[in-house]
Protein backbone atom coordinates (compact mmCIF):
# COMPACT_ATOMS: atom_id res chain seq x y z
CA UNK A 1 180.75 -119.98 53.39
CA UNK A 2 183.89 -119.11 55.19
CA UNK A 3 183.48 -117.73 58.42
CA UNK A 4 186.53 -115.29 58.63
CA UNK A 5 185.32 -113.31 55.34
CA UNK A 6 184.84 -110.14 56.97
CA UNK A 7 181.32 -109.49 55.49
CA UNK A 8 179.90 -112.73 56.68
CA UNK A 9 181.60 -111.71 60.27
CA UNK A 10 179.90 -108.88 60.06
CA UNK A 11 176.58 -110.37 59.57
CA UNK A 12 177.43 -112.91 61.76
CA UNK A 13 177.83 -110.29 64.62
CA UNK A 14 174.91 -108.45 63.94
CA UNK A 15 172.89 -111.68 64.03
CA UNK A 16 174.44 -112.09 67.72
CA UNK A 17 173.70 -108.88 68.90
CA UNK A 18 169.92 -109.54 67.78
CA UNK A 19 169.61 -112.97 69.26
CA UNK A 20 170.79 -111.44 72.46
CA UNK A 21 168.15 -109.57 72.80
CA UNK A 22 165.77 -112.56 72.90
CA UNK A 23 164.80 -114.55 76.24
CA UNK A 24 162.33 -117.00 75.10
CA UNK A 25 162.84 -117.73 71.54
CA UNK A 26 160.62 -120.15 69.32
CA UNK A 27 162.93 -122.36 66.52
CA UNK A 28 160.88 -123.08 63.33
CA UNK A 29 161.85 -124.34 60.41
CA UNK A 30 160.21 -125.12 56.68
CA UNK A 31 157.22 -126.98 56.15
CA UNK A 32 157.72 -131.24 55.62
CA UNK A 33 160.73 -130.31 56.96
CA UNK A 34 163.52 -132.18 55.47
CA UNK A 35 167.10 -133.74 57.52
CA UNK A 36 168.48 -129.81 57.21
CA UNK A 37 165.24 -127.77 58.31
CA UNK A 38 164.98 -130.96 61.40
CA UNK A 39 168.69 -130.42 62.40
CA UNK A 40 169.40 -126.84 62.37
CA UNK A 41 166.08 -126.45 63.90
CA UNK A 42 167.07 -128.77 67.02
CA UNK A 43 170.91 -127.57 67.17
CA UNK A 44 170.17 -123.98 67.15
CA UNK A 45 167.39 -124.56 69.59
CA UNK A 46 170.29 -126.69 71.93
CA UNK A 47 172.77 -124.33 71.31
CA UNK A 48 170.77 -121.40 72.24
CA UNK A 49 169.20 -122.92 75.52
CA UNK A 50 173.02 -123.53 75.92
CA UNK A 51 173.50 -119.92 75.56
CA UNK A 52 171.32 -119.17 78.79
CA UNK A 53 168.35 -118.58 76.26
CA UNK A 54 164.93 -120.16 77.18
CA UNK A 55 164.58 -121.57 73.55
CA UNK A 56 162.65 -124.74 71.82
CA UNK A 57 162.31 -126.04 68.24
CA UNK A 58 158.73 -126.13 66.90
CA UNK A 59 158.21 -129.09 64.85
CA UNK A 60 155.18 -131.60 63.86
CA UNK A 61 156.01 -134.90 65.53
CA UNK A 62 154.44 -136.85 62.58
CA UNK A 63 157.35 -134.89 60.40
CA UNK A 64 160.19 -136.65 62.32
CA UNK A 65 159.30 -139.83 62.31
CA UNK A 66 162.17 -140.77 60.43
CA UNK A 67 164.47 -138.80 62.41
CA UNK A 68 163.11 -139.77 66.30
CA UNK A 69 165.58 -141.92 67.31
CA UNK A 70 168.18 -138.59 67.31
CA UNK A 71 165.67 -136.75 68.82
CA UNK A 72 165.63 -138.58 71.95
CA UNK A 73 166.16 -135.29 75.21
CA UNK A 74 165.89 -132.49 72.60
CA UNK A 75 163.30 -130.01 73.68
CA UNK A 76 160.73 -129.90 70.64
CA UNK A 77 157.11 -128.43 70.79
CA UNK A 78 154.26 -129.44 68.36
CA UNK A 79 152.21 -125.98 68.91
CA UNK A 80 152.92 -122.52 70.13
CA UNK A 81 150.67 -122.88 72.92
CA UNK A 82 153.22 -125.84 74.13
CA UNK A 83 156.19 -124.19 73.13
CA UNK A 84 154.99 -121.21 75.19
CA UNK A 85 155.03 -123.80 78.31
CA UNK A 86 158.40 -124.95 77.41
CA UNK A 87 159.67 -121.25 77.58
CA UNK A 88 157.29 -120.12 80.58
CA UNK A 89 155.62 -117.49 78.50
CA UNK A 90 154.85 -116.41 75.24
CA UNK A 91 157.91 -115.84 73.19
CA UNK A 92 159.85 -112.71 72.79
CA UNK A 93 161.54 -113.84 69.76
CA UNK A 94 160.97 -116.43 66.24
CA UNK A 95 164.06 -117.80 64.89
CA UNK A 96 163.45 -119.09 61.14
CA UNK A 97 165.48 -121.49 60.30
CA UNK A 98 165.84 -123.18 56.35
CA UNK A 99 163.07 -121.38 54.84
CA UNK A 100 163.13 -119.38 52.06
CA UNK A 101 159.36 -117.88 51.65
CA UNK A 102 156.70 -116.64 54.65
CA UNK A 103 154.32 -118.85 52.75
CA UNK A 104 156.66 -121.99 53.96
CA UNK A 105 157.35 -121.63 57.64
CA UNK A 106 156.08 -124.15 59.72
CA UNK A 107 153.83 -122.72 62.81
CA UNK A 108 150.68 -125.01 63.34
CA UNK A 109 147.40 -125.02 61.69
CA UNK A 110 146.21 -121.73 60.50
CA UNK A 111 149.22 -119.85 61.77
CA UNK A 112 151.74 -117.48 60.24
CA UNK A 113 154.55 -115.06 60.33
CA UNK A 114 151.77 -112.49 61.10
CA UNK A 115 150.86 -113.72 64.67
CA UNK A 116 154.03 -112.65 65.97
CA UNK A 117 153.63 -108.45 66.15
CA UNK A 118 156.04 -108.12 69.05
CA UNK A 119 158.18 -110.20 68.62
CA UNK A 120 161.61 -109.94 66.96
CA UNK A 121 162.46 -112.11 63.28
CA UNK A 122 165.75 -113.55 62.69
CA UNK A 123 166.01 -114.92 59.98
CA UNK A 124 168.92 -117.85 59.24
CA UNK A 125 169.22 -119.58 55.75
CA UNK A 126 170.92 -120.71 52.91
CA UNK A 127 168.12 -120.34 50.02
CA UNK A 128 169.27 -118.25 47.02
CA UNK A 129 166.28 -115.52 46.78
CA UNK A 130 165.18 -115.98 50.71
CA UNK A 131 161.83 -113.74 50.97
CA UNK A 132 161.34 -113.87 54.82
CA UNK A 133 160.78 -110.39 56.19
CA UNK A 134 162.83 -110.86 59.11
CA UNK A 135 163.95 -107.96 61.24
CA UNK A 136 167.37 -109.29 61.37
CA UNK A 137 168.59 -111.44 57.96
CA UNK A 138 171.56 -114.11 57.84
CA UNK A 139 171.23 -115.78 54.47
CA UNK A 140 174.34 -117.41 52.98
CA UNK A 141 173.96 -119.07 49.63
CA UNK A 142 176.99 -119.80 49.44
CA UNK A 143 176.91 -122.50 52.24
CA UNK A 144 176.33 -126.09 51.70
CA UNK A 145 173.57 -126.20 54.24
CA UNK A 146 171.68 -123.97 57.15
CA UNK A 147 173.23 -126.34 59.60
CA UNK A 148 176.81 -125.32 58.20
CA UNK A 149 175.55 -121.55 58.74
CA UNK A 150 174.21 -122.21 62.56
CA UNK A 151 177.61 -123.51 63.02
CA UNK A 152 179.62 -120.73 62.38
CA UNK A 153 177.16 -118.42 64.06
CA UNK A 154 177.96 -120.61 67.19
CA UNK A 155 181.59 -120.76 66.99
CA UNK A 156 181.72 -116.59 66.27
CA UNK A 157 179.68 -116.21 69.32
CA UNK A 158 181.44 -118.86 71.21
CA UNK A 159 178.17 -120.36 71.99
CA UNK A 160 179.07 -124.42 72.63
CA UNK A 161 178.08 -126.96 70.88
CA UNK A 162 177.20 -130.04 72.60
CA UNK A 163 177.35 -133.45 71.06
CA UNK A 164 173.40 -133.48 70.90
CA UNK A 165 173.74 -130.46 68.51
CA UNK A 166 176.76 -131.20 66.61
CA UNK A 167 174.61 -134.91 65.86
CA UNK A 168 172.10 -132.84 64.53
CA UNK A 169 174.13 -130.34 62.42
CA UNK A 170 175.55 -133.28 61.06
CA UNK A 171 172.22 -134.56 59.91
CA UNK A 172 171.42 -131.14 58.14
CA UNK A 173 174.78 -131.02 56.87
CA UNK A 174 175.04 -134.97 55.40
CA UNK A 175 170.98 -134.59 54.03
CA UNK A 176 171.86 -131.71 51.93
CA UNK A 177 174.77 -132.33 50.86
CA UNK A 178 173.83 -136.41 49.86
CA UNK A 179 176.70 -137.49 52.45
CA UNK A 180 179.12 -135.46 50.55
CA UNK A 181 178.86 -136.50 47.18
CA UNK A 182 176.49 -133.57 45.55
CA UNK A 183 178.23 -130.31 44.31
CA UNK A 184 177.37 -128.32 47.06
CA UNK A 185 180.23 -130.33 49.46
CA UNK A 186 182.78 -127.24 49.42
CA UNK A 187 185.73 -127.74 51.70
CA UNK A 188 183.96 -125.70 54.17
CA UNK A 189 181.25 -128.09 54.16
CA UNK A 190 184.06 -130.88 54.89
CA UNK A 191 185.69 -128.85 57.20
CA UNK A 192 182.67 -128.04 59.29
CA UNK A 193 182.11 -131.76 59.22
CA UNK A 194 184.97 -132.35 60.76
CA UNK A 195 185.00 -130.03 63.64
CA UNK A 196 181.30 -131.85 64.35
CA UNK A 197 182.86 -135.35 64.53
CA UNK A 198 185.37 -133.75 67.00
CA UNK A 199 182.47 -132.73 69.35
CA UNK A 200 181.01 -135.69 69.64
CA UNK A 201 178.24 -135.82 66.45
CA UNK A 202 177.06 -139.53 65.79
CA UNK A 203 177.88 -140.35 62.67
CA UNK A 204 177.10 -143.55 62.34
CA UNK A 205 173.31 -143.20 63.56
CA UNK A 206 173.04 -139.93 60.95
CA UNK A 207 173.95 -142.42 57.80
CA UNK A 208 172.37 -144.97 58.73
CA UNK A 209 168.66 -143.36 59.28
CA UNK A 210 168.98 -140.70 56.49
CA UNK A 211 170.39 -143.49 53.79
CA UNK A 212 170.12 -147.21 55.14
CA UNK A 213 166.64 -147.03 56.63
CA UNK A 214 163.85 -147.82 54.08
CA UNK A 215 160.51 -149.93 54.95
CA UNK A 216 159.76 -152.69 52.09
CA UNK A 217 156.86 -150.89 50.90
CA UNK A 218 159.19 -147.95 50.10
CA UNK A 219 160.94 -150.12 48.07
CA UNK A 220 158.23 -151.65 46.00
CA UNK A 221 157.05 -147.72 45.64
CA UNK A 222 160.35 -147.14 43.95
CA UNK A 223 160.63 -150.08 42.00
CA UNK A 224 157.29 -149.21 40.28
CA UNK A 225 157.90 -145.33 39.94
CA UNK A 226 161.15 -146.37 37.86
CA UNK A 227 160.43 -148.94 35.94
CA UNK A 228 156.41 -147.54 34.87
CA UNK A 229 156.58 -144.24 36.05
CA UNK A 230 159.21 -142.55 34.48
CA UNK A 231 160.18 -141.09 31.12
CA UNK A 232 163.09 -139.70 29.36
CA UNK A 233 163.26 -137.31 26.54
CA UNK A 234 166.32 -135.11 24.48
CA UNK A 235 168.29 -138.80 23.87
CA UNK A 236 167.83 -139.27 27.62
CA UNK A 237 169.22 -135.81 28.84
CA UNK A 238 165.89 -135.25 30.59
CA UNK A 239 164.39 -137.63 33.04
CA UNK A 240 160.70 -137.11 34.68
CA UNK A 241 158.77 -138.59 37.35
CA UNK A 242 155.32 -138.64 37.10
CA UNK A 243 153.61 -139.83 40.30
CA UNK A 244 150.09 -140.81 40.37
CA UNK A 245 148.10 -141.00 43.39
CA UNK A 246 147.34 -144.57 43.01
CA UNK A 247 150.75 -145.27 43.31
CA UNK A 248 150.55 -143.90 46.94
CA UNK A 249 148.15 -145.46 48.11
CA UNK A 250 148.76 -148.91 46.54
CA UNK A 251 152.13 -148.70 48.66
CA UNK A 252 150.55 -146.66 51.71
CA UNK A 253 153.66 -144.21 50.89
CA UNK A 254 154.15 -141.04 52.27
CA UNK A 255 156.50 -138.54 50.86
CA UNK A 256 157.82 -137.73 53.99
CA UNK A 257 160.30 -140.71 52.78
CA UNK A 258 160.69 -139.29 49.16
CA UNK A 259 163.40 -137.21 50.09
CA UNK A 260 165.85 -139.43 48.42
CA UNK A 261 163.23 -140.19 44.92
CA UNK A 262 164.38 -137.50 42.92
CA UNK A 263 168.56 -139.23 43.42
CA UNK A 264 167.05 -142.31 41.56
CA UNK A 265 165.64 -140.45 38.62
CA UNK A 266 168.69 -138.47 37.81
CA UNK A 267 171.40 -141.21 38.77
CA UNK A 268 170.96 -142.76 35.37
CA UNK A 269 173.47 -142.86 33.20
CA UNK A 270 173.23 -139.40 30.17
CA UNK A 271 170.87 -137.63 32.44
CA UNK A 272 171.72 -133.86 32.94
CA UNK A 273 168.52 -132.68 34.45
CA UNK A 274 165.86 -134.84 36.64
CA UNK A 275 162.35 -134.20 37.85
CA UNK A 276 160.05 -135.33 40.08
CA UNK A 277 156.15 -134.44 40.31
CA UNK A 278 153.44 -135.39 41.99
CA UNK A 279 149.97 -134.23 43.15
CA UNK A 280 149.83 -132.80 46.87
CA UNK A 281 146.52 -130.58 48.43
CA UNK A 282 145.34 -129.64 45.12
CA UNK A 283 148.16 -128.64 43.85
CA UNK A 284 151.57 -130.44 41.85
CA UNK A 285 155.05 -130.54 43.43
CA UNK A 286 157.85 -130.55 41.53
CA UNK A 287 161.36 -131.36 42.46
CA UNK A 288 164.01 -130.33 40.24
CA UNK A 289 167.87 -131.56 39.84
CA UNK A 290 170.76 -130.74 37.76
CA UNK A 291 173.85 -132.65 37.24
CA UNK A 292 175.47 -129.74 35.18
CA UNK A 293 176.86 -126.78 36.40
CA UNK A 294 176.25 -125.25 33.10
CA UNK A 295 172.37 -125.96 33.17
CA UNK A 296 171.22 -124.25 36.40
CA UNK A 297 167.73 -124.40 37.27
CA UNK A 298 166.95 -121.48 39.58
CA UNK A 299 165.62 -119.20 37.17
CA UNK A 300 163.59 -121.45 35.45
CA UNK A 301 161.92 -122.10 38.99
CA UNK A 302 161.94 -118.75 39.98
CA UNK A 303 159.82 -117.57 36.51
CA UNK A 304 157.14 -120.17 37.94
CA UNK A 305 157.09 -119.02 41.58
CA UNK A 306 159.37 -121.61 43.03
CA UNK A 307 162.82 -121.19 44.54
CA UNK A 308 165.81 -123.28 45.91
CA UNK A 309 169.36 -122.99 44.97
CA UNK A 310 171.15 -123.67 41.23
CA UNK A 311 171.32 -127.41 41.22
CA UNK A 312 168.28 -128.14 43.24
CA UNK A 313 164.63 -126.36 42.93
CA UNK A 314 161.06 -126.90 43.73
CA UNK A 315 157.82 -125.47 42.23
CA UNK A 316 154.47 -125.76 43.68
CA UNK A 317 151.88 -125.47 40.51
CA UNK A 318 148.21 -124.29 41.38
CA UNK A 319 145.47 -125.34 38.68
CA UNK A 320 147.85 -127.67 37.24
CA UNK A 321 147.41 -131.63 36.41
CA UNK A 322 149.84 -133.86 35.97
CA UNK A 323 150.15 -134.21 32.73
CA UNK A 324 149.93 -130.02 31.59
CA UNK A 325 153.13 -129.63 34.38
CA UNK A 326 155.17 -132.87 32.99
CA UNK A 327 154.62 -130.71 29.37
CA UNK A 328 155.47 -127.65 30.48
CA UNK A 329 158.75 -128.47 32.29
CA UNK A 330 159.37 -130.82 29.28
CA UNK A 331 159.10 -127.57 26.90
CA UNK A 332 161.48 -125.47 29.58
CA UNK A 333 163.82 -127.93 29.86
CA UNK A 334 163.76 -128.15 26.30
CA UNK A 335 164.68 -124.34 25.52
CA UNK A 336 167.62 -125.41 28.04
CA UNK A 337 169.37 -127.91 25.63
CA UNK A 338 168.98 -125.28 22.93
């Protein structure tokens, strides 16, 4: 994304005007919200308050476990009833953040998109396809990350951005991108990094939680899920995870650390396209990858009700096991090769 194109000024500007009109404005991001959804969430929440907003993230605390030690002074609510204290009365205004579908947002226990008649949507993503009906709608594909599009919204408005927020738009920025090495690192990605380091983001503390932190039993979990877990087919073009439950509970793992699982399936040497399933609330995840431009996957997740961007998808199956979604994404990928 390349915040000079005139169009994206022009959204950009038009998302300003809206977020003006907010006073107390409620941050939410996607559901198991990942290093991008946790950092844009937090940063545009900072940056905002900075602003002369009254405005705080909403996220679970049991979500950012991994991420707490960067979290340390940033406002962040758990409901809307406490995020409603935070701002000193209900809010005005929802700001969704990373989030491509109304069914995803993350708002507390038996809340949606719904319970918010008067107050204003702005939308703010990066998801190919984006589905939330917001009343005012910034989605950029073509940037690396949401945290790369709250940034320029920032710098257009002339908003600041402290070194609190610029840490955590470096999270979302490093997370999705794989520090820089997947596809998605344009030079705008690398230049945005750049101007973060400038203000102050800690870089060392981002790498080392998001890809040096890992408990032992994370470790055994992975050693097990490659070596009896996974299978490859087409002459090893096609890898697959298939994660039991017993495997989760024999390693008390929770795949609010599997962000990085689906890397080691489709690191291995031949593989063009990875997956990753497993059985969550009565339903299978999948996690998709491709390591060729030429074999995107966003249609083939889109057909199925899933979404994401061309390299990276996910599809939730309902009525699925295991076994019937490994064979049907083995017989898609298949028609791929063709």
């Amino acid at each position: 994304m390349k915040a000079n194109h005139d169009a994206v000024r022009e959204t950009l500007r038009a998302g300003i005007d809206f977020l003006k009109k907010g006073e107390r404005i409620v941050v939410a991001a996607h559901q198991r919200p990942d290093g991008d959804a946790i950092g844009s969430a937090c940063a545009f929440a900072e940056i905002l308050r900075g602003a002369g907003k009254k405005a705080v993230a909403l996220l679970s605390a049991e979500r950012t476990d991994k991420f707490r030690p960067l979290l340390e002074g940033m406002l962040i609510a758990e409901t809307l009833e406490e995020a409603a204290r935070h701002l000193n009365g209900a809010p005005d205004m929802l700001a969704v953040l990373d989030c491509a579908t109304p069914e995803r947002i993350e708002l507390g226990k038996m809340r949606t998109i719904g319970d918010f008649p008067g107050c204003g949507i702005f939308n703010l993503d990066h998801h190919k396809g984006n589905r939330v009906p917001g009343h005012c709608n910034c989605v950029y594909p073509d940037a690396a990350a949401t945290s790369e599009a709250v940034f320029h919204l920032a710098m257009e408005a002339q908003w600041p951005v402290n070194a609190q927020a610029a840490t955590m738009l470096y999270l979302g920025l490093s997370t999705d991108t794989g520090s820089f090495r997947f596809g998605n690192t344009t030079p705008e990605a690398l230049r945005v990094a750049a101007e973060l380091l400038q203000r102050g983001a800690d870089q060392p503390r981002v790498v080392d939680l998001a890809f040096f932190s890992k408990t032992l039993h994370q470790q055994q979990f992975e050693a097990e899920m490659i070596q009896r877990h996974t299978f490859e087919f087409f002459d090893g073009k096609f890898r697959i995870a298939v994660l039991p439950e017993e495997l989760f509970r024999k390693y008390h793992f929770d795949m609010r650390d599997g962000e990085s699982l689906i890397d080691l399936v489709r690191e291995v040497e031949h593989v063009q396209i990875a997956a990753l399933i497993y059985d969550k609330n009565n339903a299978v995840k999948v996690s998709l990858r491709s390591r060729n431009a030429a074999l995107p996957l966003w249609e083939m997740a889109t057909r199925h009700g899933g979404g994401g961007h061309a390299m990276a998808c996910g599809i939730t199956f309902e009525g699925k096991t295991l076994e019937e979604t490994a064979k049907l994404l083995t017989q898609e990928v298949g028609n791929m090769f063709k």
